[in-house]
N, C-alpha and C. Protein backbone atom coordinates (compact mmCIF):
# COMPACT_ATOMS: atom_id res chain seq x y z
N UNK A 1 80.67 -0.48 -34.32
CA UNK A 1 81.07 0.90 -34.10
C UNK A 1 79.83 1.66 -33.63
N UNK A 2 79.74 1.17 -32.61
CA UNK A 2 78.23 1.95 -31.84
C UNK A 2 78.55 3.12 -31.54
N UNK A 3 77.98 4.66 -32.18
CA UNK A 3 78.11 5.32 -31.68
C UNK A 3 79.03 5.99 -31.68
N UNK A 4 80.43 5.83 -31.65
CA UNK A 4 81.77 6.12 -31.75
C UNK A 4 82.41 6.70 -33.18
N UNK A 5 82.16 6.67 -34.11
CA UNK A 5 82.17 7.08 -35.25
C UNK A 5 83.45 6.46 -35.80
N UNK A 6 82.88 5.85 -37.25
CA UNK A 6 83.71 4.99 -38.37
C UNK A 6 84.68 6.06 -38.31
N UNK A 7 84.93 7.08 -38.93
CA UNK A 7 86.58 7.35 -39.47
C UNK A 7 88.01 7.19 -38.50
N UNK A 8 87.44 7.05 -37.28
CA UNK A 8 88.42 6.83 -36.38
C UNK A 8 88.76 5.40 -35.99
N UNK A 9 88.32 4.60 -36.61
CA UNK A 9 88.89 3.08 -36.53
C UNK A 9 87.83 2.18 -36.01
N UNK A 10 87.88 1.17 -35.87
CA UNK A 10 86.82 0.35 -35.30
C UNK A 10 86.72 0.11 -33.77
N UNK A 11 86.36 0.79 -33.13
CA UNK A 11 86.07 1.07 -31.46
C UNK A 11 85.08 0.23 -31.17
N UNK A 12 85.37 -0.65 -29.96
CA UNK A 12 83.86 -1.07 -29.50
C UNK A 12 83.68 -0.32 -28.05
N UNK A 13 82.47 -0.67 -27.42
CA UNK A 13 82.12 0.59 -26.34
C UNK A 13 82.52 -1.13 -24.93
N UNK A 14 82.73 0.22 -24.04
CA UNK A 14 83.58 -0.54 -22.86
C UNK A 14 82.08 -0.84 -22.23
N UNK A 15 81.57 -1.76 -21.78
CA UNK A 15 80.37 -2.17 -20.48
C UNK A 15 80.41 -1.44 -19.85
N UNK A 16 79.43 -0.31 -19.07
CA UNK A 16 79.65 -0.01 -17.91
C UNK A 16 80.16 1.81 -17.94
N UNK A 17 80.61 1.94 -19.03
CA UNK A 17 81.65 3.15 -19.41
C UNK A 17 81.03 3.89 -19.54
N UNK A 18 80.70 5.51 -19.45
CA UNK A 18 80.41 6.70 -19.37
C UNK A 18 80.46 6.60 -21.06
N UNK A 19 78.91 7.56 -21.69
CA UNK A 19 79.99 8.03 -22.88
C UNK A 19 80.76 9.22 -22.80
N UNK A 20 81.61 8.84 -24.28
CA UNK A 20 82.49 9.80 -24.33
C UNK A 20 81.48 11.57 -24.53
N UNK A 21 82.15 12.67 -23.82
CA UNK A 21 81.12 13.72 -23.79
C UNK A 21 81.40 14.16 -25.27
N UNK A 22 80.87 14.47 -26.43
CA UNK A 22 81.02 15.63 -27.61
C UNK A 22 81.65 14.45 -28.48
N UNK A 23 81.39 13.45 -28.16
CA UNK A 23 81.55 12.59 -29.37
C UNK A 23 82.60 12.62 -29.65
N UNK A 24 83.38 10.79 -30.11
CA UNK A 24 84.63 10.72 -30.48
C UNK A 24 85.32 11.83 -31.48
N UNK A 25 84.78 12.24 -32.65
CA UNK A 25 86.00 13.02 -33.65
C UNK A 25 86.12 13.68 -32.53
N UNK A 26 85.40 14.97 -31.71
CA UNK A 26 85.23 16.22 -31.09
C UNK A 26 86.28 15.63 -30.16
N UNK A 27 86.54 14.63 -29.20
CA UNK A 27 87.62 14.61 -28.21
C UNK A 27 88.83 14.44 -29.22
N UNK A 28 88.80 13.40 -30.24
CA UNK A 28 89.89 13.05 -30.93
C UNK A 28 90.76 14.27 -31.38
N UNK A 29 89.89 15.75 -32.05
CA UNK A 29 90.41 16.97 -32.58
C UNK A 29 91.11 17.91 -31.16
N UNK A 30 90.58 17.25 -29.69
CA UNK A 30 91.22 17.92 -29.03
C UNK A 30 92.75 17.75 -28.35
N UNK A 31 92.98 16.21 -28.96
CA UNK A 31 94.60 16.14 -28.96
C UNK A 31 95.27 16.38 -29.97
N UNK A 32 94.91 16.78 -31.15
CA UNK A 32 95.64 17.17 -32.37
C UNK A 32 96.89 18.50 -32.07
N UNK A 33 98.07 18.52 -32.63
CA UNK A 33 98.90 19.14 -32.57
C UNK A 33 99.38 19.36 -33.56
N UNK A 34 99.83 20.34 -34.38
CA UNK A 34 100.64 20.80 -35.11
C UNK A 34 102.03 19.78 -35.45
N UNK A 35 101.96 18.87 -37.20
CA UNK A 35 102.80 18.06 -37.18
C UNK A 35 103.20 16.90 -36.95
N UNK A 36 102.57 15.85 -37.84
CA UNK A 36 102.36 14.42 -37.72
C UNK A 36 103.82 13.93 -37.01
N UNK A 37 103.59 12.86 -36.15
CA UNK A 37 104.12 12.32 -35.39
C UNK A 37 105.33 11.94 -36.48
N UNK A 38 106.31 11.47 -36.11
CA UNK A 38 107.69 10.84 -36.97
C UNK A 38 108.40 9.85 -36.27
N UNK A 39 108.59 8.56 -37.00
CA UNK A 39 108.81 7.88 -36.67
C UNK A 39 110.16 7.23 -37.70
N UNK A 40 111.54 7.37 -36.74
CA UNK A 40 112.60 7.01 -37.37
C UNK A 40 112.98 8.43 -38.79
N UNK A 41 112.33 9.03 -38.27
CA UNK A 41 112.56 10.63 -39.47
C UNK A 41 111.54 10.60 -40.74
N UNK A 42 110.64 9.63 -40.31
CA UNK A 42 109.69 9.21 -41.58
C UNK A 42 108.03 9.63 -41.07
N UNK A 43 106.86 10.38 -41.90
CA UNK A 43 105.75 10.55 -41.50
C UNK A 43 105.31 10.15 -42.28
N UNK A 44 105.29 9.33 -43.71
CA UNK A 44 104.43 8.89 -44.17
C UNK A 44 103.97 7.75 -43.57
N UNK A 45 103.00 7.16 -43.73
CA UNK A 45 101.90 6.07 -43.30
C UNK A 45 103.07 4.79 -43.89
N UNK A 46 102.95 4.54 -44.91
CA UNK A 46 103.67 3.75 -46.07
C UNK A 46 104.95 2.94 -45.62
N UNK A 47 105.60 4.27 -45.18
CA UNK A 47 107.34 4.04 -44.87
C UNK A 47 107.00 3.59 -43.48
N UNK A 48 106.54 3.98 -42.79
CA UNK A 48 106.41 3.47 -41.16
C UNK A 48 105.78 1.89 -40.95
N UNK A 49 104.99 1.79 -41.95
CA UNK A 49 104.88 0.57 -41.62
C UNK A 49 105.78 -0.65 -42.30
N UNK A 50 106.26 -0.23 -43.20
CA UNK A 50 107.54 -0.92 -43.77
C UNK A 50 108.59 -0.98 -43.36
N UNK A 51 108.75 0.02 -42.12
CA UNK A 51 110.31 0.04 -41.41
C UNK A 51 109.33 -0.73 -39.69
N UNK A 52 108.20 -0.86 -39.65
CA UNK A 52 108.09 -1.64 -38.89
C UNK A 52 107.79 -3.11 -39.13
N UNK A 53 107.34 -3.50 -40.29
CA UNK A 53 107.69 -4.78 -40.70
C UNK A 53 108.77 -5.45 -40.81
N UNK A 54 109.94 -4.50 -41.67
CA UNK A 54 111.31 -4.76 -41.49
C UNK A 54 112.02 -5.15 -39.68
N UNK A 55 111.56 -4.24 -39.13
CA UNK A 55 111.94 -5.02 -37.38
C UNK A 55 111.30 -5.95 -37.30
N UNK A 56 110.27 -6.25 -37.30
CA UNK A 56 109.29 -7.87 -37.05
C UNK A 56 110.02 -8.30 -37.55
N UNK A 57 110.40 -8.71 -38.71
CA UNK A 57 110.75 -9.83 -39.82
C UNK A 57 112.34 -9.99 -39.70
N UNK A 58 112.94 -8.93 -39.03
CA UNK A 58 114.74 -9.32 -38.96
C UNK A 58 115.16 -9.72 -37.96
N UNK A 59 114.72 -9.31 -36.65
CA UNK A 59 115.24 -8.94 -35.29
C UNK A 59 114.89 -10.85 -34.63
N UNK A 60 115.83 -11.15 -34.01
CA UNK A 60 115.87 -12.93 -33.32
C UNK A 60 114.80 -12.49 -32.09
N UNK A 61 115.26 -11.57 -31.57
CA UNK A 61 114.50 -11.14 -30.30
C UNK A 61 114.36 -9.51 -30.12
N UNK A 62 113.14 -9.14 -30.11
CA UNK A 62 112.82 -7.69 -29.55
C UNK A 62 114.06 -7.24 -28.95
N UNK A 63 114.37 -6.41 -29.27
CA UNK A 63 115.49 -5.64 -28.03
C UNK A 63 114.14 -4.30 -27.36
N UNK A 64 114.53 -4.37 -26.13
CA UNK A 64 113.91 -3.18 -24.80
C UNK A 64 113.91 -1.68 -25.73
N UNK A 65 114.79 -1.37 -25.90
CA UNK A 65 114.86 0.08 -26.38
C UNK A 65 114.02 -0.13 -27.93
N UNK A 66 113.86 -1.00 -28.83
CA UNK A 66 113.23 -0.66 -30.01
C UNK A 66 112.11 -1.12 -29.41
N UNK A 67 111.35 -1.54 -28.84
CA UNK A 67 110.11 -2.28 -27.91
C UNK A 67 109.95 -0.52 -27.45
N UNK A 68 110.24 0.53 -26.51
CA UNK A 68 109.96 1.19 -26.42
C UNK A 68 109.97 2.43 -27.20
N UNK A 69 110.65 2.78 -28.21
CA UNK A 69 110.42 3.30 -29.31
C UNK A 69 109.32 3.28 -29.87
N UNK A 70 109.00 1.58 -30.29
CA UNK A 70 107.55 1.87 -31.39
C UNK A 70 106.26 2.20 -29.88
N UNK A 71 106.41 2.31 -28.70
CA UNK A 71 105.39 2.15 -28.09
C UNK A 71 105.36 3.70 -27.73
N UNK A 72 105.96 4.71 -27.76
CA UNK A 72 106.67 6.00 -27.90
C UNK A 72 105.87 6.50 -28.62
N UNK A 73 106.01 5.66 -30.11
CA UNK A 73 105.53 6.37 -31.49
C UNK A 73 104.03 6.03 -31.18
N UNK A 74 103.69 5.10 -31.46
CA UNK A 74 102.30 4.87 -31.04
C UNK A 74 101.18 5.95 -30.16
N UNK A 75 102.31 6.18 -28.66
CA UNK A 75 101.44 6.99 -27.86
C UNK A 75 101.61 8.82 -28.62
N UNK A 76 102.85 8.65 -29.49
CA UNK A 76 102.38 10.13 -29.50
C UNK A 76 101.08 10.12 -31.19
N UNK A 77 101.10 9.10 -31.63
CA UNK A 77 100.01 9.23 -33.05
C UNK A 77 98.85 9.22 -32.36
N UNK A 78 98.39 8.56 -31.07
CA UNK A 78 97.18 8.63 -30.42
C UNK A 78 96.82 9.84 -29.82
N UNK A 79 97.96 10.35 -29.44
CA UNK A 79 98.09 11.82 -28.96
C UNK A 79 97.27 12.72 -30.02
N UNK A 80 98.36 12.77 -31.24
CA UNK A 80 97.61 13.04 -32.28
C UNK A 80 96.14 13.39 -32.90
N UNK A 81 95.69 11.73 -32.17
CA UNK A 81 94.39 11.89 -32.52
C UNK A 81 94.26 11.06 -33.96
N UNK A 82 94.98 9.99 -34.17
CA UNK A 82 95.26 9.57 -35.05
C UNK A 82 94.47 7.55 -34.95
N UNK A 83 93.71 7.67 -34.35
CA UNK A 83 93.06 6.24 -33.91
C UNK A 83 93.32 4.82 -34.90
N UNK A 84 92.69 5.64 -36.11
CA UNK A 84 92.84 4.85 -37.41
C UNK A 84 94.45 4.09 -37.50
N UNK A 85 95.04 4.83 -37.84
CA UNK A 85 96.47 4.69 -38.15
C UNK A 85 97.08 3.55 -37.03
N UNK A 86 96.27 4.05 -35.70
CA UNK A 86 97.48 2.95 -34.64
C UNK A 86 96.84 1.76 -34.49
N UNK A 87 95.36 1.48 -35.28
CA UNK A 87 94.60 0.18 -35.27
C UNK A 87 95.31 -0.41 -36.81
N UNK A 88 95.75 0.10 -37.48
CA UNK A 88 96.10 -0.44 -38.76
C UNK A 88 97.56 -1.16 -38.58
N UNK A 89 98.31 0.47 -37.73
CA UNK A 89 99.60 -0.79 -36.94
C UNK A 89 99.51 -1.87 -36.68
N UNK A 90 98.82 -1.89 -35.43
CA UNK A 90 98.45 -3.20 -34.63
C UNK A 90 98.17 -4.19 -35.19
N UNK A 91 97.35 -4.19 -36.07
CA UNK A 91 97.09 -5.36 -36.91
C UNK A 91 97.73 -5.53 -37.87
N UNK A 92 98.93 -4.67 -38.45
CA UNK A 92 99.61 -5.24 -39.52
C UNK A 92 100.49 -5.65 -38.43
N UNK A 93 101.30 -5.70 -37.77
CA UNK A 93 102.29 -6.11 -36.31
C UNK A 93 101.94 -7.18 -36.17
N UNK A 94 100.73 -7.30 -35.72
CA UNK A 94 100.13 -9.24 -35.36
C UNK A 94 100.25 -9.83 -36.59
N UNK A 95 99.76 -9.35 -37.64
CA UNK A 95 100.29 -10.09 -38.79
C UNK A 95 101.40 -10.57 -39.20
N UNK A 96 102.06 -9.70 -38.54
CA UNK A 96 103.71 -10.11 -39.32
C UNK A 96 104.93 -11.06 -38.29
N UNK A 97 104.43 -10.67 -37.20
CA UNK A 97 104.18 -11.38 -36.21
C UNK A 97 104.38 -12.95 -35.56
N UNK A 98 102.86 -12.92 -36.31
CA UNK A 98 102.00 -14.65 -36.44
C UNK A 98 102.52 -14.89 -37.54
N UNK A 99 103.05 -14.36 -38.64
CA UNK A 99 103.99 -14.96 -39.90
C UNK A 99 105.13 -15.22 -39.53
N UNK A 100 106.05 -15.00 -38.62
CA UNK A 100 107.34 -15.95 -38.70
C UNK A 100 107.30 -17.10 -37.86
N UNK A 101 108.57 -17.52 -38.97
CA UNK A 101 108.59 -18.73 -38.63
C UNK A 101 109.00 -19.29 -37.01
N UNK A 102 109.57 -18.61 -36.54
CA UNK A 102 110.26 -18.47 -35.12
C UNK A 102 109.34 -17.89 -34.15
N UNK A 103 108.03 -17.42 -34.32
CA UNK A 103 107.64 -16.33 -33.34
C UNK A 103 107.74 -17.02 -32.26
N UNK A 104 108.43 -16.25 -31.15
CA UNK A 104 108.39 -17.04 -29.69
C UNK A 104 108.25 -16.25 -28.69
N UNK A 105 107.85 -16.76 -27.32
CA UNK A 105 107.27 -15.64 -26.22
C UNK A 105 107.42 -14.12 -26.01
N UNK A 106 108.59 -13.92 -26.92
CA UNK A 106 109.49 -12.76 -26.54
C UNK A 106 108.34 -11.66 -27.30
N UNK A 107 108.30 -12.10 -28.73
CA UNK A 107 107.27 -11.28 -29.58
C UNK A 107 106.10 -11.16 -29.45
N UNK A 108 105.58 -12.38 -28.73
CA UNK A 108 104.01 -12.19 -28.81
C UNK A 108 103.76 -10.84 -27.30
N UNK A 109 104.69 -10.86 -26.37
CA UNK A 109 104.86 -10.26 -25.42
C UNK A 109 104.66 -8.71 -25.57
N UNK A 110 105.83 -8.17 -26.80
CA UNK A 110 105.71 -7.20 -27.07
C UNK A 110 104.61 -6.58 -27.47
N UNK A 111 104.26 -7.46 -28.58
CA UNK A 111 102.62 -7.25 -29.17
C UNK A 111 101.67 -6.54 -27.90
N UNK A 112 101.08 -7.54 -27.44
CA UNK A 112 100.51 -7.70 -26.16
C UNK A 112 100.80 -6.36 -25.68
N UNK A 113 101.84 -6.19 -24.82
CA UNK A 113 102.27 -5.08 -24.19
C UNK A 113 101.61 -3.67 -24.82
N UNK A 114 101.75 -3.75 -26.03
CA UNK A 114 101.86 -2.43 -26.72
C UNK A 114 100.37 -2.20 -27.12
N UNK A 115 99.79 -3.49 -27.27
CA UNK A 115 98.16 -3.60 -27.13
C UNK A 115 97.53 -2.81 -25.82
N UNK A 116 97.96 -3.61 -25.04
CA UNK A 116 97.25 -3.30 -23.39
C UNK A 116 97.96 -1.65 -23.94
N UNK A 117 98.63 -1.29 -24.02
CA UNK A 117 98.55 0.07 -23.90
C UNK A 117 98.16 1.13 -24.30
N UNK A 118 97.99 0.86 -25.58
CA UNK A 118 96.71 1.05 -26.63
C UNK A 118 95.16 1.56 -26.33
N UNK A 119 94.86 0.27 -25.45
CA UNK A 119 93.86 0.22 -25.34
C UNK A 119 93.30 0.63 -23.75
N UNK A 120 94.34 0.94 -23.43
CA UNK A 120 93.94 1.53 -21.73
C UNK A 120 94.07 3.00 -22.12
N UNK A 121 95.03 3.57 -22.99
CA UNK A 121 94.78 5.29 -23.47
C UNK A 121 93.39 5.41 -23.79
N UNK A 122 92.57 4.77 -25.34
CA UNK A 122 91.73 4.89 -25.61
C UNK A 122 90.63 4.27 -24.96
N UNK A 123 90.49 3.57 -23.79
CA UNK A 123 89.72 3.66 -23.01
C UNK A 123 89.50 4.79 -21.90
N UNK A 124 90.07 5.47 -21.65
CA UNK A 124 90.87 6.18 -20.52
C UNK A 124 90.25 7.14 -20.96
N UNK A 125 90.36 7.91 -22.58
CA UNK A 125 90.00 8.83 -23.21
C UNK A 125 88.68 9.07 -24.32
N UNK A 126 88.17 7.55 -24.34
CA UNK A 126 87.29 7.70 -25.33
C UNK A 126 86.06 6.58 -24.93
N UNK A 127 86.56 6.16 -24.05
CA UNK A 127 85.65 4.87 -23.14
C UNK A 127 85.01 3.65 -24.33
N UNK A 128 85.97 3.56 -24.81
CA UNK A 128 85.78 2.13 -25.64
C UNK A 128 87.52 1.57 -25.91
N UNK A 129 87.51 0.35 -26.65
CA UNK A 129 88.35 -0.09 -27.30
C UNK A 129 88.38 -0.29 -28.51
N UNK A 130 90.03 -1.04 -29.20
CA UNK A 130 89.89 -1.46 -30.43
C UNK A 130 89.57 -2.60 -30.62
N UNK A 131 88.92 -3.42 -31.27
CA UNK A 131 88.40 -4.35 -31.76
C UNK A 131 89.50 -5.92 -32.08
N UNK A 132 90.44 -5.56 -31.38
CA UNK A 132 91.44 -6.58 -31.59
C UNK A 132 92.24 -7.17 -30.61
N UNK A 133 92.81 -8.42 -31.30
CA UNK A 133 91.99 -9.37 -30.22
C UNK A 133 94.19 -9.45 -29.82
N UNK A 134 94.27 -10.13 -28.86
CA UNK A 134 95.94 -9.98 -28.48
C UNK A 134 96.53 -11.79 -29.06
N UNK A 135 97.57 -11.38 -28.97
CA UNK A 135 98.32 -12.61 -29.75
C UNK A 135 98.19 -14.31 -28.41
């Protein structure tokens, strides 16, 4: 975490990349909005990731529309300014993930997908990445 500051998740710095001007919190506080993001009518931390484990762990195959939903929710918690939270996703997701017994192209895809997108916002906006690695 060169530079980038611990409370916002574990960032590494992009090669080549400009730094970020006024330092990560200072850009991070400038997408903050009034009113944590909600996901499925739920804002706690807790419940969101338990109703996203529950889709990993039930669903035979991703369906398109819940694939764009959690990638929805995601971009607006980054919006937020919420870094921490969507690196804790991510890696509980690959976890749960790489735990079934079935995982097949369809899931690791999604993952992936929702990674690269992740990580092209917060590059885009903060000129580093997250520290994690794709399925």
């Amino acid at each position: 975490i060169r530079g980038l500051g611990v409370q916002m998740g574990r960032l590494r710095e992009v090669p080549g990349a400009a730094p970020a001007s006024g330092g990560l919190l200072k850009k991070c506080t400038l997408f903050r909005h009034s009113g944590r993001p909600r996901f499925m009518g739920h804002t706690e931390r807790g419940e969101i990731r338990e109703l996203m484990g529950q889709w990993c762990r039930s669903a035979g195959e991703p369906l398109q529309c819940d694939c764009d939903h959690v990638d929805e929710y995601l971009a607006r918690v980054l919006e937020y300014g919420d870094v921490s939270f969507v690196e804790v996703l991510l890696r509980f997701l690959r976890k749960v993930i790489l735990s079934r017994d079935d995982v097949g192209d369809e899931w690791r895809a999604v993952y992936n997908s929702s990674l690269q997108r992740v990580q092209r916002y917060i590059q885009s906006n903060f000129n580093g990445v997250l520290n994690i690695d794709p399925i």
